[in-house]
PDB file of N, CA and C in Angstrom:
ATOM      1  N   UNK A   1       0.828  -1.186   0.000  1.00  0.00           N
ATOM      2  CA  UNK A   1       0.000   0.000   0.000  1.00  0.00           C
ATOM      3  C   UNK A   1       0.873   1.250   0.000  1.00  0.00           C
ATOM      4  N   UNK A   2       0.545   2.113  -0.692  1.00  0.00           N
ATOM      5  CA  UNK A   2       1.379   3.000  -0.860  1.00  0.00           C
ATOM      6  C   UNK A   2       0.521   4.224  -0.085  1.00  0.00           C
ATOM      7  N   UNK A   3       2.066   5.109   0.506  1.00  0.00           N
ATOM      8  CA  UNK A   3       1.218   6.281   1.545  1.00  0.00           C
ATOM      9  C   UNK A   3       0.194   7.225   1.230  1.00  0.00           C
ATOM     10  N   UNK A   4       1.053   7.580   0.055  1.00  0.00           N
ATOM     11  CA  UNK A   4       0.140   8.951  -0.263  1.00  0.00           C
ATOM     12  C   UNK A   4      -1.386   8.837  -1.246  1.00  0.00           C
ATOM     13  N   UNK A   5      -2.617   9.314  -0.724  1.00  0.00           N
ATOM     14  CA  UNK A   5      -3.664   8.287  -1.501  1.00  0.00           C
ATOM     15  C   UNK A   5      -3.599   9.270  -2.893  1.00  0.00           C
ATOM     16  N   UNK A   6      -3.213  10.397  -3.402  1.00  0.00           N
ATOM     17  CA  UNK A   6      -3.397  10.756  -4.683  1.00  0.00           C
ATOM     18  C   UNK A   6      -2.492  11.876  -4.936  1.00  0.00           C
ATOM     19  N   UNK A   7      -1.644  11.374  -6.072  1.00  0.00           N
ATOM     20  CA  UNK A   7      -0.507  12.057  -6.452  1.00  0.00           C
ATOM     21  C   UNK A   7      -0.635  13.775  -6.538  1.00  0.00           C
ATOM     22  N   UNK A   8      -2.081  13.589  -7.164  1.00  0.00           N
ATOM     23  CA  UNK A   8      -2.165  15.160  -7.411  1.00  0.00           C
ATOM     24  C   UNK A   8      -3.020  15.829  -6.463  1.00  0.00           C
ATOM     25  N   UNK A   9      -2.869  17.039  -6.090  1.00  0.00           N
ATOM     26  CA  UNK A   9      -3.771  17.783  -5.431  1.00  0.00           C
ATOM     27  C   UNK A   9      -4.147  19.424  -5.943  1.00  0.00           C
ATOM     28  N   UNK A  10      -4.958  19.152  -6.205  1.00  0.00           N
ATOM     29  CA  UNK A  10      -5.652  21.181  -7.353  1.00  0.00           C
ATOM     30  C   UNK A  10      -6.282  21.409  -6.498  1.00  0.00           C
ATOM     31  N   UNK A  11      -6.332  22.590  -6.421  1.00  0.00           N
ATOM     32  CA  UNK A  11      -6.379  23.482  -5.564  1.00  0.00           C
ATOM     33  C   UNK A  11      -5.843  25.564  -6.860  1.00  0.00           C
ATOM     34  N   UNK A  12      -6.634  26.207  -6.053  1.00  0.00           N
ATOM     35  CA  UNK A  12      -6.457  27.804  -6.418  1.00  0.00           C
ATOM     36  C   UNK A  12      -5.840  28.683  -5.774  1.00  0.00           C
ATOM     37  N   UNK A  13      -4.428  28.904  -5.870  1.00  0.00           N
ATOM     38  CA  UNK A  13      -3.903  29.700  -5.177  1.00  0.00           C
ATOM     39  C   UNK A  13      -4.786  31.195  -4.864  1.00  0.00           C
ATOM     40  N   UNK A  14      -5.082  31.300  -3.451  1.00  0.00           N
ATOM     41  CA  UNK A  14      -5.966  32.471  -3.202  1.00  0.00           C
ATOM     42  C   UNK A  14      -4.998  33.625  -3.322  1.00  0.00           C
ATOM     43  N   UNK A  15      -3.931  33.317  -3.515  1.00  0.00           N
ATOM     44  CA  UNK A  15      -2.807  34.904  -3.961  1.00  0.00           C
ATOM     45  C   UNK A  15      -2.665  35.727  -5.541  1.00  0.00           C
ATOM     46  N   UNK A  16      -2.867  34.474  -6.298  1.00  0.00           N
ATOM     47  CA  UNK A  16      -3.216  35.206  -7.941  1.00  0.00           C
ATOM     48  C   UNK A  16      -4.159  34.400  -8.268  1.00  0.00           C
ATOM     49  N   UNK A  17      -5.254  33.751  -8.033  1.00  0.00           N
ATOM     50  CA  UNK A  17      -6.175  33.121  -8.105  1.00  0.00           C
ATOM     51  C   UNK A  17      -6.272  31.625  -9.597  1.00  0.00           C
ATOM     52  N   UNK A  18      -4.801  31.379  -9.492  1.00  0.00           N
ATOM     53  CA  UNK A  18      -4.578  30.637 -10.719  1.00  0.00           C
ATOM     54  C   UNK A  18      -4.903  29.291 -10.222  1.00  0.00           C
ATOM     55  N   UNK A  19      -5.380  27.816 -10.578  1.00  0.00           N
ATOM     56  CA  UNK A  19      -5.633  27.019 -10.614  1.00  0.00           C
ATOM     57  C   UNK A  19      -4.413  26.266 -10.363  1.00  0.00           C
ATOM     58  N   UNK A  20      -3.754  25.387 -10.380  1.00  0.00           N
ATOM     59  CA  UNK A  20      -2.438  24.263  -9.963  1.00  0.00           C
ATOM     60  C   UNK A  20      -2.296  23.291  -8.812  1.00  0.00           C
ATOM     61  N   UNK A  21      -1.402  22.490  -9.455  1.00  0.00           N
ATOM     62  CA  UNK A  21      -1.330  21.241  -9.085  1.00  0.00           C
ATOM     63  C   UNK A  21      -0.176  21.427  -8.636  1.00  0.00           C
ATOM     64  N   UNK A  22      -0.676  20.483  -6.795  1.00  0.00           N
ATOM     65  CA  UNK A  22       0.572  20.361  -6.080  1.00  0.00           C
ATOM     66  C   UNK A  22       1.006  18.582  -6.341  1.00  0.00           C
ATOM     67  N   UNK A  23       2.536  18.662  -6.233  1.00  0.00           N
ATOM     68  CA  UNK A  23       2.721  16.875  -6.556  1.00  0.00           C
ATOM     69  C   UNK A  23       2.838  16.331  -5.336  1.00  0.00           C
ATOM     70  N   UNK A  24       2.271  15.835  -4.922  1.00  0.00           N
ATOM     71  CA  UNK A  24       2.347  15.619  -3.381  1.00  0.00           C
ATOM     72  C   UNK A  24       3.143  13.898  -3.286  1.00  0.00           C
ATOM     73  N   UNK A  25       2.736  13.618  -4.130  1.00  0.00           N
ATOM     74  CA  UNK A  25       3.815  11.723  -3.981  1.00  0.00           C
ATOM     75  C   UNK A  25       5.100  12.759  -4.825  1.00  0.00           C
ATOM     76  N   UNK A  26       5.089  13.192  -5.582  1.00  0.00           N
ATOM     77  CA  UNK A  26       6.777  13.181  -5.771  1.00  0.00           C
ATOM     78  C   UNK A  26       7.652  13.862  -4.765  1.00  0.00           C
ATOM     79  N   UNK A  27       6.938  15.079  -3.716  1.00  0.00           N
ATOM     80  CA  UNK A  27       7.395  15.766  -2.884  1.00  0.00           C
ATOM     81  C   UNK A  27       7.579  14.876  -1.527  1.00  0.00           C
ATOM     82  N   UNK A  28       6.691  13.521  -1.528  1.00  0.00           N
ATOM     83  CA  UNK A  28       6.941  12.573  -0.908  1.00  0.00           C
ATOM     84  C   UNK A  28       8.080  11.655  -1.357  1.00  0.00           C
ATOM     85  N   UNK A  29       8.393  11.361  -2.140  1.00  0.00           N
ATOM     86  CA  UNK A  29       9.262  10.748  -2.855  1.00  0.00           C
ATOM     87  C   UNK A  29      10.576  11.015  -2.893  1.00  0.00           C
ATOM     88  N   UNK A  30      10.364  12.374  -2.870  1.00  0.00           N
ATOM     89  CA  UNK A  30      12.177  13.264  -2.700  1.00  0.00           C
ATOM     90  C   UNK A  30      12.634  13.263  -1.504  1.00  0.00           C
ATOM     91  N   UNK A  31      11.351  13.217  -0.410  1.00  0.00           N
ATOM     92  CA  UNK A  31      11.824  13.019   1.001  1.00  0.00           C
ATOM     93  C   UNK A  31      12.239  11.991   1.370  1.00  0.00           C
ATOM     94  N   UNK A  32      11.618  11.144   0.742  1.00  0.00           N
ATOM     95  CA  UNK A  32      12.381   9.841   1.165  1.00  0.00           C
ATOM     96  C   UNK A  32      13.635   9.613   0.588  1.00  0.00           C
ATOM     97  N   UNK A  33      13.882   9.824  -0.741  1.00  0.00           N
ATOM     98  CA  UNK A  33      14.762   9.399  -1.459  1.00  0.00           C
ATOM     99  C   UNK A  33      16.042  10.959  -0.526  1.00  0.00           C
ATOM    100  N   UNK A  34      15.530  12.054  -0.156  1.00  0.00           N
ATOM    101  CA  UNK A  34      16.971  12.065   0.787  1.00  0.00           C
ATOM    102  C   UNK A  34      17.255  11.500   1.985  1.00  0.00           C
ATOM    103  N   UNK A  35      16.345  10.897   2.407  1.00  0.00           N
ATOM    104  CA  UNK A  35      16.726  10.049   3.815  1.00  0.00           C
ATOM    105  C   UNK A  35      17.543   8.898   3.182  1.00  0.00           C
ATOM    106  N   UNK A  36      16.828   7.885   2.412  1.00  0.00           N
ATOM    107  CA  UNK A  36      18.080   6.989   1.864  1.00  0.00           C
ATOM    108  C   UNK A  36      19.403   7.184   1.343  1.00  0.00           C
ATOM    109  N   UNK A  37      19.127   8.109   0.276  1.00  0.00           N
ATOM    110  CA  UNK A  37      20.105   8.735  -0.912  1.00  0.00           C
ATOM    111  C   UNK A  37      20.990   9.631  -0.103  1.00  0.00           C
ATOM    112  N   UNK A  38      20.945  10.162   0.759  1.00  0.00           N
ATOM    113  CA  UNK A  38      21.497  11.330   1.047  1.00  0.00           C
ATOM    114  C   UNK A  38      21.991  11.357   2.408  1.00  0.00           C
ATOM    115  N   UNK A  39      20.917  11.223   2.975  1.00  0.00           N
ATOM    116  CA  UNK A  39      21.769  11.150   4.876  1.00  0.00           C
ATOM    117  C   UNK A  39      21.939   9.553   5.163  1.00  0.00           C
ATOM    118  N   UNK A  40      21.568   8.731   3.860  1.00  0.00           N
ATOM    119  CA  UNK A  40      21.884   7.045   4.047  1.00  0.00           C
ATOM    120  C   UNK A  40      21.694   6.524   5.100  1.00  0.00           C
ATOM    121  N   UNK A  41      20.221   6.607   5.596  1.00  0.00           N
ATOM    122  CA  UNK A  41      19.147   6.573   6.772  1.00  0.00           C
ATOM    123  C   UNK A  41      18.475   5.535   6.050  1.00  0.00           C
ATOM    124  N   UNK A  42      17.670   4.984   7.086  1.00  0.00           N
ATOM    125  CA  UNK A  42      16.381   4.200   6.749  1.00  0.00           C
ATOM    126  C   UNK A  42      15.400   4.380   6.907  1.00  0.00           C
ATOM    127  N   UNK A  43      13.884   4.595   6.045  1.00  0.00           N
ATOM    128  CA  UNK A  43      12.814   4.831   6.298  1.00  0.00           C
ATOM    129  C   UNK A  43      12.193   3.968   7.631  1.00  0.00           C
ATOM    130  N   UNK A  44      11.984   5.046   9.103  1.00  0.00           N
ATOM    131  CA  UNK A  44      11.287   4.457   9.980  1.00  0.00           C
ATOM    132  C   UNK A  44       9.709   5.585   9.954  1.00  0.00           C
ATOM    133  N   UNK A  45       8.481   4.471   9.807  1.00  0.00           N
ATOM    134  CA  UNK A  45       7.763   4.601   9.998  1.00  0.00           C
ATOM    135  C   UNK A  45       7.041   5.060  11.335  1.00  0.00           C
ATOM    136  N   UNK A  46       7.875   6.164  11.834  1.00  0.00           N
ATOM    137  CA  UNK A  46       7.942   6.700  13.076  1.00  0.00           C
ATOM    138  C   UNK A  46       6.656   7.471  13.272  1.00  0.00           C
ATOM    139  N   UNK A  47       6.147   8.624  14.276  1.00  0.00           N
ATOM    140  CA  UNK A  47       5.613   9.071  14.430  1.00  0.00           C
ATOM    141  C   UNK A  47       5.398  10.405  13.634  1.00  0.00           C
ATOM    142  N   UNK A  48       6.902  10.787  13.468  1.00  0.00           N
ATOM    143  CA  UNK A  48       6.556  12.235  12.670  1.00  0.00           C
ATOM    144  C   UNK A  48       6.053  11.845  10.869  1.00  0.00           C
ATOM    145  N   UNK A  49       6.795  10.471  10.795  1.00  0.00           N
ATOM    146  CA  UNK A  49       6.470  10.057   9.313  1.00  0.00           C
ATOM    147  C   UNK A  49       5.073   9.952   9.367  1.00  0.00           C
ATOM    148  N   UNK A  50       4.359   9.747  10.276  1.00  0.00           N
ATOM    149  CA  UNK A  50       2.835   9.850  10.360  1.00  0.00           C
ATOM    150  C   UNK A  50       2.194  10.586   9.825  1.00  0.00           C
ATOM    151  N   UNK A  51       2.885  12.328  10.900  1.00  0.00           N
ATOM    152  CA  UNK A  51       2.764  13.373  10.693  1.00  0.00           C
ATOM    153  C   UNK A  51       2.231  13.926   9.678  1.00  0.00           C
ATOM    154  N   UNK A  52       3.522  13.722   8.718  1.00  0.00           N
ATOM    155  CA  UNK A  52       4.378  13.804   7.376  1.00  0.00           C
ATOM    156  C   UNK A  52       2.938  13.806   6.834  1.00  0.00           C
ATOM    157  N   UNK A  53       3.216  12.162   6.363  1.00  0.00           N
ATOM    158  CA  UNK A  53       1.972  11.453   5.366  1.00  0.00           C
ATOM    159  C   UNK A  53       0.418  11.943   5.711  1.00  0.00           C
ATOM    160  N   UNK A  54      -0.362  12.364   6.762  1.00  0.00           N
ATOM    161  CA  UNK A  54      -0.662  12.946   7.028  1.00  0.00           C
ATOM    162  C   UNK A  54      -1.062  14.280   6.464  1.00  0.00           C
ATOM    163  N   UNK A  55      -0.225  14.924   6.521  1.00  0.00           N
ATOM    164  CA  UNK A  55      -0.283  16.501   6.020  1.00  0.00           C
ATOM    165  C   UNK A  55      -0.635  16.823   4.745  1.00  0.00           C
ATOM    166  N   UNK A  56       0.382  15.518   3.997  1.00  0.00           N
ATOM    167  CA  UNK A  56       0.022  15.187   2.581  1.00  0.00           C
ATOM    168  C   UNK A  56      -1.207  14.812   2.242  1.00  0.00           C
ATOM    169  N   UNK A  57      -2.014  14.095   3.043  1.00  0.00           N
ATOM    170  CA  UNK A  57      -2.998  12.761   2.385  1.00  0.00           C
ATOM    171  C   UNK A  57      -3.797  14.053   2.611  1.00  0.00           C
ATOM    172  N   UNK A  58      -3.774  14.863   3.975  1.00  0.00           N
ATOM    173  CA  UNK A  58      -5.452  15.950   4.377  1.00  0.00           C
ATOM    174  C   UNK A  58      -5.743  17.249   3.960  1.00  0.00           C
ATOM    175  N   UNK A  59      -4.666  17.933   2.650  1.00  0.00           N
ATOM    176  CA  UNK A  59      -5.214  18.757   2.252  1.00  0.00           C
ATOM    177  C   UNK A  59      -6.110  19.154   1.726  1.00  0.00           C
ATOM    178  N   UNK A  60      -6.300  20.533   2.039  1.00  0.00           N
ATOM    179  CA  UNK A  60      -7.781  20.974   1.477  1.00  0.00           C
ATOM    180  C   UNK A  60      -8.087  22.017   0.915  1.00  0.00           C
ATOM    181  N   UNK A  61      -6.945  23.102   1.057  1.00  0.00           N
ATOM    182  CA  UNK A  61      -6.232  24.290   0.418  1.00  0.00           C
ATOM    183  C   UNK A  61      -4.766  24.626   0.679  1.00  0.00           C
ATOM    184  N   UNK A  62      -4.848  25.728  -0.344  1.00  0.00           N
ATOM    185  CA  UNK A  62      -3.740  26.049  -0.758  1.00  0.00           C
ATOM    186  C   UNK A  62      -2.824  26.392   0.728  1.00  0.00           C
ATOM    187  N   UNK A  63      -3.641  26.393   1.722  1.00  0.00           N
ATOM    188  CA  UNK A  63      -2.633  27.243   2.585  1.00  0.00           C
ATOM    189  C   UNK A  63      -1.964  25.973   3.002  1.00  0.00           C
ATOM    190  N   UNK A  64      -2.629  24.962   2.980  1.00  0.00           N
ATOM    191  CA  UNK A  64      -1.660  23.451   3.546  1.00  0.00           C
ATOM    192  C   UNK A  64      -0.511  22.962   2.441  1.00  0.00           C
ATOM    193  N   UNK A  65      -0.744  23.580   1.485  1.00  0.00           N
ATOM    194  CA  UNK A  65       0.480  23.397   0.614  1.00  0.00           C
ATOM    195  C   UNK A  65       1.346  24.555   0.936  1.00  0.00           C
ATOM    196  N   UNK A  66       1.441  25.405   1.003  1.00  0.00           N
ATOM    197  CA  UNK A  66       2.082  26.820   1.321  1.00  0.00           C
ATOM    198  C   UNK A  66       3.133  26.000   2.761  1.00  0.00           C
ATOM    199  N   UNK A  67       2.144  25.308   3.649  1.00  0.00           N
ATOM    200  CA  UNK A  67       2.728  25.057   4.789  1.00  0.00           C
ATOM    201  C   UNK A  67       3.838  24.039   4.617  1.00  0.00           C
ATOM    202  N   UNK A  68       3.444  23.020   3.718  1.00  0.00           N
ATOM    203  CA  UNK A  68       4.309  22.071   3.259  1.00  0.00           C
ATOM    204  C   UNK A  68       6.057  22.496   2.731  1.00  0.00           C
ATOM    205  N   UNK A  69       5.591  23.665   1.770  1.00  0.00           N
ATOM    206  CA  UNK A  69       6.444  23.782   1.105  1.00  0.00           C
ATOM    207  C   UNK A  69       6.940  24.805   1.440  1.00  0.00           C
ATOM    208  N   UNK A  70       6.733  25.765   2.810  1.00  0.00           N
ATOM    209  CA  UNK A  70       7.585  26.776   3.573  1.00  0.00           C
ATOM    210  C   UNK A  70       8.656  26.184   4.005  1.00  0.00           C
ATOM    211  N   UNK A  71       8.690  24.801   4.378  1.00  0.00           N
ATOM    212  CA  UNK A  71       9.999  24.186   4.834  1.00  0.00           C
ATOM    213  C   UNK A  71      10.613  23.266   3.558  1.00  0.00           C
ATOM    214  N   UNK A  72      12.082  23.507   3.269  1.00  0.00           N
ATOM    215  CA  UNK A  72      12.773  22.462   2.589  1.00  0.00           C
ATOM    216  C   UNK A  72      12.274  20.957   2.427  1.00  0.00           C
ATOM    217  N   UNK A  73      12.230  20.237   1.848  1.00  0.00           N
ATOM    218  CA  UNK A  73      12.497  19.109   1.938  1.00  0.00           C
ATOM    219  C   UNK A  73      13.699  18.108   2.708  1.00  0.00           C
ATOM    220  N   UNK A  74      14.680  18.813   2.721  1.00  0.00           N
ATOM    221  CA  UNK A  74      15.579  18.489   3.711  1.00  0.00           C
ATOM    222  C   UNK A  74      15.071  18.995   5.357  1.00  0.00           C
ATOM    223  N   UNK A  75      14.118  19.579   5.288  1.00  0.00           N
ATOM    224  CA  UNK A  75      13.736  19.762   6.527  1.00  0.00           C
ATOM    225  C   UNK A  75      12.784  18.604   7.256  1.00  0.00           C
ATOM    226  N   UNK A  76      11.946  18.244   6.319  1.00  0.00           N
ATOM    227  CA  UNK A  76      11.086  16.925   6.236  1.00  0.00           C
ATOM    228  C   UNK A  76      11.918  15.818   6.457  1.00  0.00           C
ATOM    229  N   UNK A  77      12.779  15.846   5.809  1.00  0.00           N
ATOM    230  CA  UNK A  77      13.869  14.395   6.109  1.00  0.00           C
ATOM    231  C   UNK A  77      14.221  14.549   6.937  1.00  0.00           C
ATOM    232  N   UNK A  78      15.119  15.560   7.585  1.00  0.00           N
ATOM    233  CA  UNK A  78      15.295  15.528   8.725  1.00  0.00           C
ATOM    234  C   UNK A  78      14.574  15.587   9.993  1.00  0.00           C
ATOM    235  N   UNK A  79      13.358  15.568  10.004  1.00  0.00           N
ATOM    236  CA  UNK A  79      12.329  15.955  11.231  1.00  0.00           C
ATOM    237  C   UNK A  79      12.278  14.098  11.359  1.00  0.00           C
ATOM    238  N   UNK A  80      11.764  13.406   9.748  1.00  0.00           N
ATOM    239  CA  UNK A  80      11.720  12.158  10.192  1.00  0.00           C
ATOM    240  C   UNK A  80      12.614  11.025  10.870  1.00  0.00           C
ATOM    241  N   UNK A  81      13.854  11.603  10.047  1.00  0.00           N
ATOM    242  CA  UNK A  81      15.002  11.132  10.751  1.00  0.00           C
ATOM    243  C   UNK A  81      14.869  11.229  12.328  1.00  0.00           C
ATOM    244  N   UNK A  82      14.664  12.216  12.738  1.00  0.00           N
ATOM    245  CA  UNK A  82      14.627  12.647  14.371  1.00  0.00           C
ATOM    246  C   UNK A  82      13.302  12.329  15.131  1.00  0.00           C
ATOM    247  N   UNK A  83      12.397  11.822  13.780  1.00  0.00           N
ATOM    248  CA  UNK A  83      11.334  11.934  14.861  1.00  0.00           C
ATOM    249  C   UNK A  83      10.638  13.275  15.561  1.00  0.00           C
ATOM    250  N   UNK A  84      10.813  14.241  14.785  1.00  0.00           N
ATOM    251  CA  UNK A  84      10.194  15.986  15.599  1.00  0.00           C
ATOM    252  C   UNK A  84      10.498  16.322  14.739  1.00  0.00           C
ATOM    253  N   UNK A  85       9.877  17.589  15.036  1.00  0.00           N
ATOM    254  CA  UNK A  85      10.235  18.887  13.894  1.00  0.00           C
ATOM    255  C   UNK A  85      11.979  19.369  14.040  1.00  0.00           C
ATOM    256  N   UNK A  86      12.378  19.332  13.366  1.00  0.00           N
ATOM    257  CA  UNK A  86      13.789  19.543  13.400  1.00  0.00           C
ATOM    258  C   UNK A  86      14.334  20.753  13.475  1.00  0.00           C
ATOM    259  N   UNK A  87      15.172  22.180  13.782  1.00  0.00           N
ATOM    260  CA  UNK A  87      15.567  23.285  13.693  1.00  0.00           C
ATOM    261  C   UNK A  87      16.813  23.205  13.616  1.00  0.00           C
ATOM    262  N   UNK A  88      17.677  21.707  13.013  1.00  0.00           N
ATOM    263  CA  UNK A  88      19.282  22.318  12.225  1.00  0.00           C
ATOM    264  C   UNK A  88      19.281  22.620  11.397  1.00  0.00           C
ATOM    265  N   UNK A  89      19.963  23.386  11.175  1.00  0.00           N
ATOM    266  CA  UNK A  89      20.663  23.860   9.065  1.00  0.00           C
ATOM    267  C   UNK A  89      21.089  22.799   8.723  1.00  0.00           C
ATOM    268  N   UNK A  90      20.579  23.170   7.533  1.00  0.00           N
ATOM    269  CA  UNK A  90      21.265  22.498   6.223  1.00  0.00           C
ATOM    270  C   UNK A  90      22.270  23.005   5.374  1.00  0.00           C
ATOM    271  N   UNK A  91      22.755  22.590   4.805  1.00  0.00           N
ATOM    272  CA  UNK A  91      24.194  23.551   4.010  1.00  0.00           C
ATOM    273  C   UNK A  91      23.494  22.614   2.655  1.00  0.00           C
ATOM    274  N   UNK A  92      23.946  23.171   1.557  1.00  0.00           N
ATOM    275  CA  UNK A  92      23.276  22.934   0.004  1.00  0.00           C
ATOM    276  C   UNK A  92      24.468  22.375  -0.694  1.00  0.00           C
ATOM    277  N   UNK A  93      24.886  21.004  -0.140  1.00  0.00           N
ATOM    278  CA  UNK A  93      26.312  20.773  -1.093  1.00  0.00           C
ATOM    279  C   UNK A  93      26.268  20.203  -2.688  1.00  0.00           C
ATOM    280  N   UNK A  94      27.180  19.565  -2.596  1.00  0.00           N
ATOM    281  CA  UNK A  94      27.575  19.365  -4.189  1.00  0.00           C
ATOM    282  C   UNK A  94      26.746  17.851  -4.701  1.00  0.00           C
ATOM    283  N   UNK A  95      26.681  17.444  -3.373  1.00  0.00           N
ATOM    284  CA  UNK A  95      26.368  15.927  -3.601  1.00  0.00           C
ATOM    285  C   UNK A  95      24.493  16.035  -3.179  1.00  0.00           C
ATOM    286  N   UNK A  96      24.365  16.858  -3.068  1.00  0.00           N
ATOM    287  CA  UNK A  96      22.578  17.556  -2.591  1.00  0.00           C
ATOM    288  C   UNK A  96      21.986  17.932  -3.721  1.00  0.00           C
ATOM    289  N   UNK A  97      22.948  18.868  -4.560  1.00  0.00           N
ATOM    290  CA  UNK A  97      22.837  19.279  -5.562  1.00  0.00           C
ATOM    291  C   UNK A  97      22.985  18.086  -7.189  1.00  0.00           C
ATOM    292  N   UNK A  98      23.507  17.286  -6.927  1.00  0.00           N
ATOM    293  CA  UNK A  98      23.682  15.842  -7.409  1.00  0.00           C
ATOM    294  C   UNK A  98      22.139  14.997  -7.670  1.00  0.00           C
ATOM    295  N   UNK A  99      22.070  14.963  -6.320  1.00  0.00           N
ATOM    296  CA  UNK A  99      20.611  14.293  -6.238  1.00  0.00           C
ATOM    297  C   UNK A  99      19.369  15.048  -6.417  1.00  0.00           C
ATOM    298  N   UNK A 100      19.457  16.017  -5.885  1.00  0.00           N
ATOM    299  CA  UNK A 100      18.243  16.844  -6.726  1.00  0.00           C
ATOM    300  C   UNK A 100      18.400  16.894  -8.247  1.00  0.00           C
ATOM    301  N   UNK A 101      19.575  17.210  -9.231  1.00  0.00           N
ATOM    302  CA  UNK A 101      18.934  17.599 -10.372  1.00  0.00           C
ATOM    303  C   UNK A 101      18.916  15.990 -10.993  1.00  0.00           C
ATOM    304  N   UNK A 102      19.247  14.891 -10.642  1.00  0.00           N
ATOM    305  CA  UNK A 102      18.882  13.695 -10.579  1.00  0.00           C
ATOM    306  C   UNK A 102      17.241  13.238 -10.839  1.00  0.00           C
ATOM    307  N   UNK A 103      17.025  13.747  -9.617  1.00  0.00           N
ATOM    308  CA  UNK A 103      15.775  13.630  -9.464  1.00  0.00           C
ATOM    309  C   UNK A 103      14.469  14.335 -10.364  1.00  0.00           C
ATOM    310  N   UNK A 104      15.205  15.373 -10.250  1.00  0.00           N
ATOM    311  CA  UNK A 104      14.355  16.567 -11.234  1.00  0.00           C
ATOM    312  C   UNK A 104      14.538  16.097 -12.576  1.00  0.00           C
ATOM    313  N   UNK A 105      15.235  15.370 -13.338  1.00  0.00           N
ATOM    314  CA  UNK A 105      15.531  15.150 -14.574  1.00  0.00           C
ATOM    315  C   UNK A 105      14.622  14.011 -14.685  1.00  0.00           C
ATOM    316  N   UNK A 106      14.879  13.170 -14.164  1.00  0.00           N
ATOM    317  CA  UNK A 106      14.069  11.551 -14.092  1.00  0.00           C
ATOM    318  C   UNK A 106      12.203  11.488 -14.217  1.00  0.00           C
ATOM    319  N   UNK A 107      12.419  13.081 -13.073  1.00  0.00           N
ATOM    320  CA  UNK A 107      11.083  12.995 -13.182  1.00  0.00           C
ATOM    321  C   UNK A 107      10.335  13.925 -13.919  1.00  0.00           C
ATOM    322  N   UNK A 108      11.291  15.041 -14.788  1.00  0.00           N
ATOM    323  CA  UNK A 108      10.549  16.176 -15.824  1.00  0.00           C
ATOM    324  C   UNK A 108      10.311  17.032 -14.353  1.00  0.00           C
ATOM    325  N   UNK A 109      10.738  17.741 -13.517  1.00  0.00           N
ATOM    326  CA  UNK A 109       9.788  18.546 -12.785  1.00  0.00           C
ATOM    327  C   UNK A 109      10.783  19.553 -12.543  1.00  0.00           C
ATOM    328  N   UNK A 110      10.171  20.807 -12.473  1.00  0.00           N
ATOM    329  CA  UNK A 110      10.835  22.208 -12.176  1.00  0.00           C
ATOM    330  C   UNK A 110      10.251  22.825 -10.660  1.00  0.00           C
ATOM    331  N   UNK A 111       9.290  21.867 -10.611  1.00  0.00           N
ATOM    332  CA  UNK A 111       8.580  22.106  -9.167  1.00  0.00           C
ATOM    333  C   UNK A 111       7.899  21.389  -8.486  1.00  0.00           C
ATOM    334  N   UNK A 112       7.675  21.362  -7.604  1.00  0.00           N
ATOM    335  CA  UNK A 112       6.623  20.304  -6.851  1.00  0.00           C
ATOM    336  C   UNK A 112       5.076  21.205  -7.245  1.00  0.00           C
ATOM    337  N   UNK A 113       4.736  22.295  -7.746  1.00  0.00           N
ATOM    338  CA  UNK A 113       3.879  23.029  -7.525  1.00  0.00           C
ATOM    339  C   UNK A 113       3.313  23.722  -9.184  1.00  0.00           C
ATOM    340  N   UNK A 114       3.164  23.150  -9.951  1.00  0.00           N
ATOM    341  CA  UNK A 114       2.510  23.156 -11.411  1.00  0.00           C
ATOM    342  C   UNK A 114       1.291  24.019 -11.769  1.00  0.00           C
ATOM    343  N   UNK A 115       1.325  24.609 -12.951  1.00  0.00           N
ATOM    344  CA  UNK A 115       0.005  25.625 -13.321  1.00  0.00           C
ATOM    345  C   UNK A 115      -0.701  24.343 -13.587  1.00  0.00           C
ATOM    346  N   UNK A 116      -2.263  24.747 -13.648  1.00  0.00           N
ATOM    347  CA  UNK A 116      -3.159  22.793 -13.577  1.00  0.00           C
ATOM    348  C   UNK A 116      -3.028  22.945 -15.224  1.00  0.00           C
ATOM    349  N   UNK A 117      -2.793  24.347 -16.102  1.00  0.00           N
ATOM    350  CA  UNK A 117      -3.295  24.086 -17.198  1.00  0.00           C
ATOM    351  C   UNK A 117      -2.105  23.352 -18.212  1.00  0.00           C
ATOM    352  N   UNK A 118      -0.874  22.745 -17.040  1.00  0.00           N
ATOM    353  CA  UNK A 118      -0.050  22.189 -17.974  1.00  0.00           C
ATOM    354  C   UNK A 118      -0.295  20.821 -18.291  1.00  0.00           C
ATOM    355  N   UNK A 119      -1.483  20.274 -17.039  1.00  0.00           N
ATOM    356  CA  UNK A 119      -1.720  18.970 -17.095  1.00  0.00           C
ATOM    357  C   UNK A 119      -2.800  18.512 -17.765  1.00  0.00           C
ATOM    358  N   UNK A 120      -3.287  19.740 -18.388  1.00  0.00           N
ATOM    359  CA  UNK A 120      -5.235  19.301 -19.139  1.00  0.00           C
ATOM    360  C   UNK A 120      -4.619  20.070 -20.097  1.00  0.00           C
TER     361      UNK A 120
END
């Protein structure tokens, strides 16, 4: 069974009132893939991963995506890693930078956060 129940989530940004799609499994996907890939951790199905999946599965507007995506993705990995919300820095290295445009290539994406009219 897979966590997240639907890849896409549309929704109208109430700031320019444009229509778009948040990717919510690939923004799940990158989190995980830096816990493995990157801090070479293992996915524990801990409490904050709850959280996490959670936050993802219950949106309902734009402001829960806003919330999502105010923090890094390395911030997400790291909260799960720890189990809590996390408050270390991150530094943006070479090998971060590796796996992101990795990722971004594999998967066509310039964002986790899409106009809807690129997908209809």
């Amino acid at each position: 069974m897979k966590p997240i129940k639907n890849s896409h989530f549309i929704f109208t940004d109430t700031d320019d009132g444009i229509k778009k799609i948040f990717l919510r499994e690939k923004f799940f996907e990158f989190v995980c893939l830096l816990i493995t890939d990157y801090y070479e951790k293992e996915i524990i199905e801990n409490d904050f991963y709850k959280y996490f999946v959670n936050l993802l599965n219950d949106l309902d507007e734009d402001y829960g995506v806003f919330f999502i995506e105010h923090q890094m993705p390395t911030h997400w990995a790291l909260s799960i890693i720890q189990n809590k919300h996390t408050t270390d820095n991150f530094d943006y290295d070479q090998r971060m930078k590796e796996i992101s445009t990795k990722f971004e290539r594999n998967n066509n994406l310039t964002s986790f956060v899409i106009d809807y009219t690129v997908l209809t």
